[in-house]
Protein backbone atom coordinates (compact mmCIF):
# COMPACT_ATOMS: atom_id res chain seq x y z
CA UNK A 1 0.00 0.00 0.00
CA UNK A 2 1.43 3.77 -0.62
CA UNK A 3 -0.01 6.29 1.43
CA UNK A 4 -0.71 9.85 0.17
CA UNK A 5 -1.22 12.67 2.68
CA UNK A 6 -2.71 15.85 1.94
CA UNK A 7 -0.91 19.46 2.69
CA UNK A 8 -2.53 22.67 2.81
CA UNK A 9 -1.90 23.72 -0.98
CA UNK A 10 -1.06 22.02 -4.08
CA UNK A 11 1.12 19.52 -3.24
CA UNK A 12 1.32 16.17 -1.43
CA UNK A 13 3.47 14.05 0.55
CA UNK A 14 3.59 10.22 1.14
CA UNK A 15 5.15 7.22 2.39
CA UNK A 16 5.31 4.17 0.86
CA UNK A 17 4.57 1.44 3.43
CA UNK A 18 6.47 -2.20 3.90
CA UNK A 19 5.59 -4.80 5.89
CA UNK A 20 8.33 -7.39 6.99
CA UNK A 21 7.23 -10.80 8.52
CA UNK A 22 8.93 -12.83 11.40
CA UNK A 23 11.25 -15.37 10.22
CA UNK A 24 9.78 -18.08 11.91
CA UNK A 25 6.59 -18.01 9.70
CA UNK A 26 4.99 -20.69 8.53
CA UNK A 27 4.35 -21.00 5.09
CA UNK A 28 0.35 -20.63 5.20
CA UNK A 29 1.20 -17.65 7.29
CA UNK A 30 4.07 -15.97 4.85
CA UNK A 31 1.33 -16.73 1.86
CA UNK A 32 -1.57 -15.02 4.11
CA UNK A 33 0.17 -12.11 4.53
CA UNK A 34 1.89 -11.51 0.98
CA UNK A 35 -1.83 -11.82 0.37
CA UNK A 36 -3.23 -9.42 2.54
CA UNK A 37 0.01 -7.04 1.28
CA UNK A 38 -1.66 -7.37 -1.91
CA UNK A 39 -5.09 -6.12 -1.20
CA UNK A 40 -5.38 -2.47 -0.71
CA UNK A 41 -6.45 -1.53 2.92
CA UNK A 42 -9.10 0.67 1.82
CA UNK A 43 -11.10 -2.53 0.31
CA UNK A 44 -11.75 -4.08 3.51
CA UNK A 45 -12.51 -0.97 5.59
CA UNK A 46 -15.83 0.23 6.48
CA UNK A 47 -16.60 4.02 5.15
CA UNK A 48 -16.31 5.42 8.81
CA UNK A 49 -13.08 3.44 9.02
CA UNK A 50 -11.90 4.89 5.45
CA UNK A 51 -12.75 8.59 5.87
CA UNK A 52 -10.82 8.24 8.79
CA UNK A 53 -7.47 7.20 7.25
CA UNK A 54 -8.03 9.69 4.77
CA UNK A 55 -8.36 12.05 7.17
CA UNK A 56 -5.58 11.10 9.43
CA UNK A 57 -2.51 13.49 9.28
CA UNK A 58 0.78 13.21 8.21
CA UNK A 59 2.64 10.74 11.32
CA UNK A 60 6.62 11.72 10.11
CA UNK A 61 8.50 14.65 10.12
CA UNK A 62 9.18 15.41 7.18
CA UNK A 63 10.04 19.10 4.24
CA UNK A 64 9.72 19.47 0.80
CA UNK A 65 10.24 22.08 -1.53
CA UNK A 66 8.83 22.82 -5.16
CA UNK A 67 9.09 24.65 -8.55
CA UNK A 68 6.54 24.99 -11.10
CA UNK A 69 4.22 27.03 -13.49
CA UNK A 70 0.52 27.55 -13.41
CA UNK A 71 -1.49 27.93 -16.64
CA UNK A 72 -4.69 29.53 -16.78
CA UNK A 73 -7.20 29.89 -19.24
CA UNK A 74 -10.31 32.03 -19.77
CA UNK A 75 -12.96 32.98 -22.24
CA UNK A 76 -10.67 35.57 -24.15
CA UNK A 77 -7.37 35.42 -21.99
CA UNK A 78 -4.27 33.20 -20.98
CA UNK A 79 -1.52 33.77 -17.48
CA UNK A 80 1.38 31.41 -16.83
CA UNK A 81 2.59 31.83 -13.59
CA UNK A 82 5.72 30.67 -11.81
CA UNK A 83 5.36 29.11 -8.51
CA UNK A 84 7.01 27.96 -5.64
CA UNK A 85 5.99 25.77 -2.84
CA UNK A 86 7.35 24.98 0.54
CA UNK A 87 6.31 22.50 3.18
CA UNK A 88 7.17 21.21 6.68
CA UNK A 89 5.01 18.64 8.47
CA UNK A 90 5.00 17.49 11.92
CA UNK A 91 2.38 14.84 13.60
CA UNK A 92 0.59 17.88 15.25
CA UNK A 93 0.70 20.47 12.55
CA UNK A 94 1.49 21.47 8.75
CA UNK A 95 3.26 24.53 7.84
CA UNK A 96 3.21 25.62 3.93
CA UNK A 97 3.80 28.37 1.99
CA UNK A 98 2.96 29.13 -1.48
CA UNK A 99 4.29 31.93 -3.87
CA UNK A 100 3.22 33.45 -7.34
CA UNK A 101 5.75 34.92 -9.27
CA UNK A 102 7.67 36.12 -6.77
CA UNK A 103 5.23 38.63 -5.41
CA UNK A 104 2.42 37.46 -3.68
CA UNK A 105 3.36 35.01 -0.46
CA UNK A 106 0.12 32.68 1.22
CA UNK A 107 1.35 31.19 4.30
CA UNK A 108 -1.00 28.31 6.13
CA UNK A 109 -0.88 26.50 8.82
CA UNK A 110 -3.06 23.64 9.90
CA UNK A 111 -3.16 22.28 13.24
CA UNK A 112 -4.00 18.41 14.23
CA UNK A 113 -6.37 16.67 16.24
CA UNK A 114 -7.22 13.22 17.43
CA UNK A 115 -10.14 13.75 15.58
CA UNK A 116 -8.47 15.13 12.96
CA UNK A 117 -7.94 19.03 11.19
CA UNK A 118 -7.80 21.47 14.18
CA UNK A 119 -7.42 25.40 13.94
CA UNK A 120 -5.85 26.36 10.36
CA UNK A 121 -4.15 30.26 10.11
CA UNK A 122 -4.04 31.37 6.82
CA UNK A 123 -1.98 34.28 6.52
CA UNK A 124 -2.66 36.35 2.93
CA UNK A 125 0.00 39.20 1.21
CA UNK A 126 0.06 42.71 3.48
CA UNK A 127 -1.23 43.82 -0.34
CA UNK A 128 -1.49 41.13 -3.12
CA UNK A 129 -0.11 42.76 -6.22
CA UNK A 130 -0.82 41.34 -9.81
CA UNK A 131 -2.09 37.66 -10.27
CA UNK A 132 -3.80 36.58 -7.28
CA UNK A 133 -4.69 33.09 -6.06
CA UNK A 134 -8.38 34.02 -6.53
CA UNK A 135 -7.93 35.15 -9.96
CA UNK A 136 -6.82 31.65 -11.14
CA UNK A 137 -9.95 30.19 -9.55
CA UNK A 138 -8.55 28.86 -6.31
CA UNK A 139 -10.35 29.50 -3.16
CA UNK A 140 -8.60 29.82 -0.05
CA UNK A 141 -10.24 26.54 1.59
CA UNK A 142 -8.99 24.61 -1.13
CA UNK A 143 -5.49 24.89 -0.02
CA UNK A 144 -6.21 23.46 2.77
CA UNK A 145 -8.11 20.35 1.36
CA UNK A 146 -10.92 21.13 3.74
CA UNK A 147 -13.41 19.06 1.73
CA UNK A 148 -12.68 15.65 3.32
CA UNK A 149 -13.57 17.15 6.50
CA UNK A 150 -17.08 17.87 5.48
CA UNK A 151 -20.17 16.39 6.77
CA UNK A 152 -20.63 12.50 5.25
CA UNK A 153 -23.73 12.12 3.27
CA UNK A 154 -23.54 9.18 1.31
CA UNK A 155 -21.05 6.36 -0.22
CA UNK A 156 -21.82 5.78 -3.64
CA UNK A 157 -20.88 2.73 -6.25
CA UNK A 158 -16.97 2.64 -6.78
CA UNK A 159 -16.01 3.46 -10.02
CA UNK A 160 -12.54 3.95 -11.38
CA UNK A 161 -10.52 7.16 -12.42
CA UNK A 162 -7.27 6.68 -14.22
CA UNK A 163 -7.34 2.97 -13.84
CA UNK A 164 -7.38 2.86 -10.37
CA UNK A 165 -10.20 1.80 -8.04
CA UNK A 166 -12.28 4.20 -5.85
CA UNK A 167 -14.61 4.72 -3.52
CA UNK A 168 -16.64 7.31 -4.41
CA UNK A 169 -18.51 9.88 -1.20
CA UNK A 170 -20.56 12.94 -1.23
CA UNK A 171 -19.45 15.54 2.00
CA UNK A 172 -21.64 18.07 2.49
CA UNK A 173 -19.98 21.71 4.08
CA UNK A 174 -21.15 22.08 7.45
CA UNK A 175 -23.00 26.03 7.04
CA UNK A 176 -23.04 26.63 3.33
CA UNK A 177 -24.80 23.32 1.91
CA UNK A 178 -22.68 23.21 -0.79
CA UNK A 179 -21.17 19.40 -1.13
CA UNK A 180 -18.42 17.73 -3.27
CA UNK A 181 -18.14 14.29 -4.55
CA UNK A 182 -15.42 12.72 -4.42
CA UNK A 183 -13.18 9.80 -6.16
CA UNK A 184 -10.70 8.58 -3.15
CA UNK A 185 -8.05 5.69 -4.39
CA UNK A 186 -8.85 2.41 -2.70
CA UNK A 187 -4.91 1.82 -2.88
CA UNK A 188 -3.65 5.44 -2.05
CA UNK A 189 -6.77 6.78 0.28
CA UNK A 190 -6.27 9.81 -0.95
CA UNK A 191 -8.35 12.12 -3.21
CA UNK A 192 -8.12 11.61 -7.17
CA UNK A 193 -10.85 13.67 -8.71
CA UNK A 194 -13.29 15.97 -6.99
CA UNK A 195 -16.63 17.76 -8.29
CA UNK A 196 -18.70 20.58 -6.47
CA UNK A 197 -22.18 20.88 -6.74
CA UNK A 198 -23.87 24.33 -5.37
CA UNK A 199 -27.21 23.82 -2.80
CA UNK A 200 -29.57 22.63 -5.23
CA UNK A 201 -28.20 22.34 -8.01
CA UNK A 202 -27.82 19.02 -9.98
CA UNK A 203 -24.19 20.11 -12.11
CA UNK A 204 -21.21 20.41 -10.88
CA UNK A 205 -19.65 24.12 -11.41
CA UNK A 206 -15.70 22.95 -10.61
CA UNK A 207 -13.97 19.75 -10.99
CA UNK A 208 -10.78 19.17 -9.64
CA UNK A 209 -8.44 15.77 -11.20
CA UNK A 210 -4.98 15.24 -9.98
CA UNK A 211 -2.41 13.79 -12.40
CA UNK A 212 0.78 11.93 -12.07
CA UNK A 213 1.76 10.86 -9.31
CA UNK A 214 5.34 10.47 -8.81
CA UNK A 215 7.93 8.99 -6.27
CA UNK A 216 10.76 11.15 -5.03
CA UNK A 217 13.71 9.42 -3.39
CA UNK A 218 13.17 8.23 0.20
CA UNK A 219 9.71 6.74 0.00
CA UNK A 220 7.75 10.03 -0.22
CA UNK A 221 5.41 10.91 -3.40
CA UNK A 222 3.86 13.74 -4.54
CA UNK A 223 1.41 14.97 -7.17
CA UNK A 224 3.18 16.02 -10.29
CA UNK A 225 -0.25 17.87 -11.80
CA UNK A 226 -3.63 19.39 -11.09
CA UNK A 227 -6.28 20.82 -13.32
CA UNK A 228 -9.01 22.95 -11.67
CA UNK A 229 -11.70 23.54 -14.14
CA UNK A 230 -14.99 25.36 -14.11
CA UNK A 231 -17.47 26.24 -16.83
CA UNK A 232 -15.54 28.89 -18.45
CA UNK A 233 -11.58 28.59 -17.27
CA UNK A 234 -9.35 25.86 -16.60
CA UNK A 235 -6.02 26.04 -14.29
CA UNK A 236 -3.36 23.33 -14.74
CA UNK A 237 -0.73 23.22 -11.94
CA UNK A 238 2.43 21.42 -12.55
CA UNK A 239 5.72 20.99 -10.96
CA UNK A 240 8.76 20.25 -12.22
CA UNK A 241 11.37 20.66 -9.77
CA UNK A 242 11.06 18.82 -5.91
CA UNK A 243 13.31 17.82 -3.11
CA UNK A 244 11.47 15.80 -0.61
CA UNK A 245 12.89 14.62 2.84
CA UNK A 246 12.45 13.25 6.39
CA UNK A 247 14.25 15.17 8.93
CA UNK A 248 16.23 12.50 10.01
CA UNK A 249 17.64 11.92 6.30
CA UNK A 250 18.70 15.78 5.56
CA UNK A 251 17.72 18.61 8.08
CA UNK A 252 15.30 21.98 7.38
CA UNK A 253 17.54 24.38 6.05
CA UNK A 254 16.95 27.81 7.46
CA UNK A 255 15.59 29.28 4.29
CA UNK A 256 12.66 26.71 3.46
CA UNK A 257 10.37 29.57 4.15
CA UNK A 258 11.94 32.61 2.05
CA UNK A 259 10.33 35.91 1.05
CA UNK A 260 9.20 36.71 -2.34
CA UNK A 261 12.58 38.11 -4.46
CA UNK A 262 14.82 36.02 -1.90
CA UNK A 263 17.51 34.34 -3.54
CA UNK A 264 18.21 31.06 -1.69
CA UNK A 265 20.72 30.13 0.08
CA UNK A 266 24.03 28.44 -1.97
CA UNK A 267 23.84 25.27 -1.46
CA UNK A 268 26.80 23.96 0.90
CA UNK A 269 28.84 20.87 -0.02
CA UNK A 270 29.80 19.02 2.64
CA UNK A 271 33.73 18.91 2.93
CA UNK A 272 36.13 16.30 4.88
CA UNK A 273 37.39 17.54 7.93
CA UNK A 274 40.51 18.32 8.05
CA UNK A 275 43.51 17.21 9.77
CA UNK A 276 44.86 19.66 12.21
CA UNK A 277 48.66 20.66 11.45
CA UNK A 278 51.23 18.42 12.88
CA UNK A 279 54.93 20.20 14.56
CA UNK A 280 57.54 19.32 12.35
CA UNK A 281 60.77 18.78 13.52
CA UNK A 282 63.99 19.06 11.63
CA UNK A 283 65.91 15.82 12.28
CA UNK A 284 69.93 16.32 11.14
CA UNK A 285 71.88 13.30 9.69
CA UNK A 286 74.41 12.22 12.08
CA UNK A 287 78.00 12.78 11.51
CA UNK A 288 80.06 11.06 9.32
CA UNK A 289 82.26 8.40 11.02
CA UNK A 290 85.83 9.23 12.25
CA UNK A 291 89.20 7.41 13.04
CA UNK A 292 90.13 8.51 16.24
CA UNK A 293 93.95 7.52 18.03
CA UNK A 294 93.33 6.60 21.52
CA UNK A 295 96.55 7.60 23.11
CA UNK A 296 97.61 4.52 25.16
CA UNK A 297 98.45 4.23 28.62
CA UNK A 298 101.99 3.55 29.53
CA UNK A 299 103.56 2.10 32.67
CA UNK A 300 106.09 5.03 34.41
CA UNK A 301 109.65 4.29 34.06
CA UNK A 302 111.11 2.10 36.81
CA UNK A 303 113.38 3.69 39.15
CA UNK A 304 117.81 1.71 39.33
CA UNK A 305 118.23 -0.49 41.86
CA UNK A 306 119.09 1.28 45.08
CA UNK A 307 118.52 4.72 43.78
């Protein structure tokens, strides 16, 4: 099974999920469980118990960071953006922040529950300057994916969208009325498609499909595209540059979260230490060997006889 976890924005992390059996299994036991390692957990869970997977937050500490463009299109216009995405998530809160063209800066953070999303902050530009994220048809609760929360109305038949199984639930907003259907992977839990219907009405006025999904080093995937269409505009989102990692594997650097215009930071290569200077010592060759005459002792002259 992978697991796909929602973030406050665009983007998503994951962790792929292994399972490792003892070594004094049987055989009817090692086949039962390559089995069960087969089947995706959200067939055999009952809607309550699948809404709450879905909903369950991110359980590693992990970062990410991301490059991209976004492409919008209108009855008689066209923007391409450049955007930038960064993410930190802890078990008990998400931090993101999300950045058009270097001008306008959306910061969000969503706080966790046992039950699930908590308080979320969303903190918008002091004064949002050219294309806004309201212009390219993204409301401010969909960056924080605040749909699966919604009130459960109904599971429908499962159907399938981009070859993969899904279960398929209408969630109803709590106040407005307004309620979205949506197509959650039986293998990923995680949202794949999404429509909105307004109170009453029987069309939906914006879909939402998300598009290749692809793993980054270390276990952790994200969602390479998104289109957001309505009636009379569609916004593709895609990103084509992402580092993703747990903190244990490579640390937050400083500037994750960086102003609008801020270059980042050079990135460091890590050098060997270095050996700290030994004293040298100048070591002369010894002297070349010499004859030397040992004088020899002599015995003193004896005295005459009698004298």
């Amino acid at each position: 099974m992978r697991r796909i976890f929602g973030i406050a924005t665009v983007l998503f992390l994951g962790l792929a999920g292994a399972g490792a059996g003892a070594a004094d299994e049987t055989k009817e036991q090692a086949a039962a469980l390559k089995a069960a390692a087969q089947t995706p957990l959200g067939e055999a869970l009952s809607t309550a118990e699948f809404l709450a997977e879905v909903r369950r937050p991110f359980q590693q500490y992990a970062w990410g960071r991301f490059a991209g463009t976004i492409n919008w299109a209108g009855p008689s216009a066209k923007k391409k953006l450049k955007v930038r995405v960064a993410v930190k998530f802890e078990p008990t809160a998400a931090m993101s922040q999300i950045v058009l063209n270097e001008t306008n800066d959306y910061r969000i953070r969503q706080a966790y529950t046992e039950t699930g999303l908590g308080k979320v902050t969303l903190t918008l530009p002091d004064n949002e300057q050219g294309v806004k994220l309201s212009d390219l048809g993204i409301r401010t609760e969909d960056l924080t994916f605040a749909f699966i929360y919604w009130d459960f109305i109904r599971e429908l038949d499962r159907e399938s969208v981009s070859h993969q199984a899904c279960r398929v639930m209408d969630l109803r907003h709590p106040d407005t009325g307004e309620f979205a259907r949506v197509w959650f992977s039986v293998d990923a839990l995680f949202p794949l498609q999404v429509w909105w219907y307004r109170p009453g009405e029987g069309e939906p006025w914006r879909k939402l499909e998300m598009k290749g999904f692809k793993k980054h080093e270390h276990g952790l995937w994200f969602v390479k595209t998104l289109q957001l269409r309505s009636d009379d505009w569609k916004t593709q989102i895609r990103f084509d540059d992402a580092e993703l990692f747990l903190f244990d594997e490579k640390m937050v650097p400083p500037d994750l979260f960086r102003a609008p215009g801020e270059a980042a930071a050079p990135a460091v290569e890590p050098t060997a230490p270095q050996t700290p200077p030994q004293p040298t010592f100048e070591v002369k060759p010894a002297p070349a060997a010499q004859e030397l005459t040992v004088p020899q002792r002599t015995e003193p002259d004896a005295k005459p006889d009698g004298k």
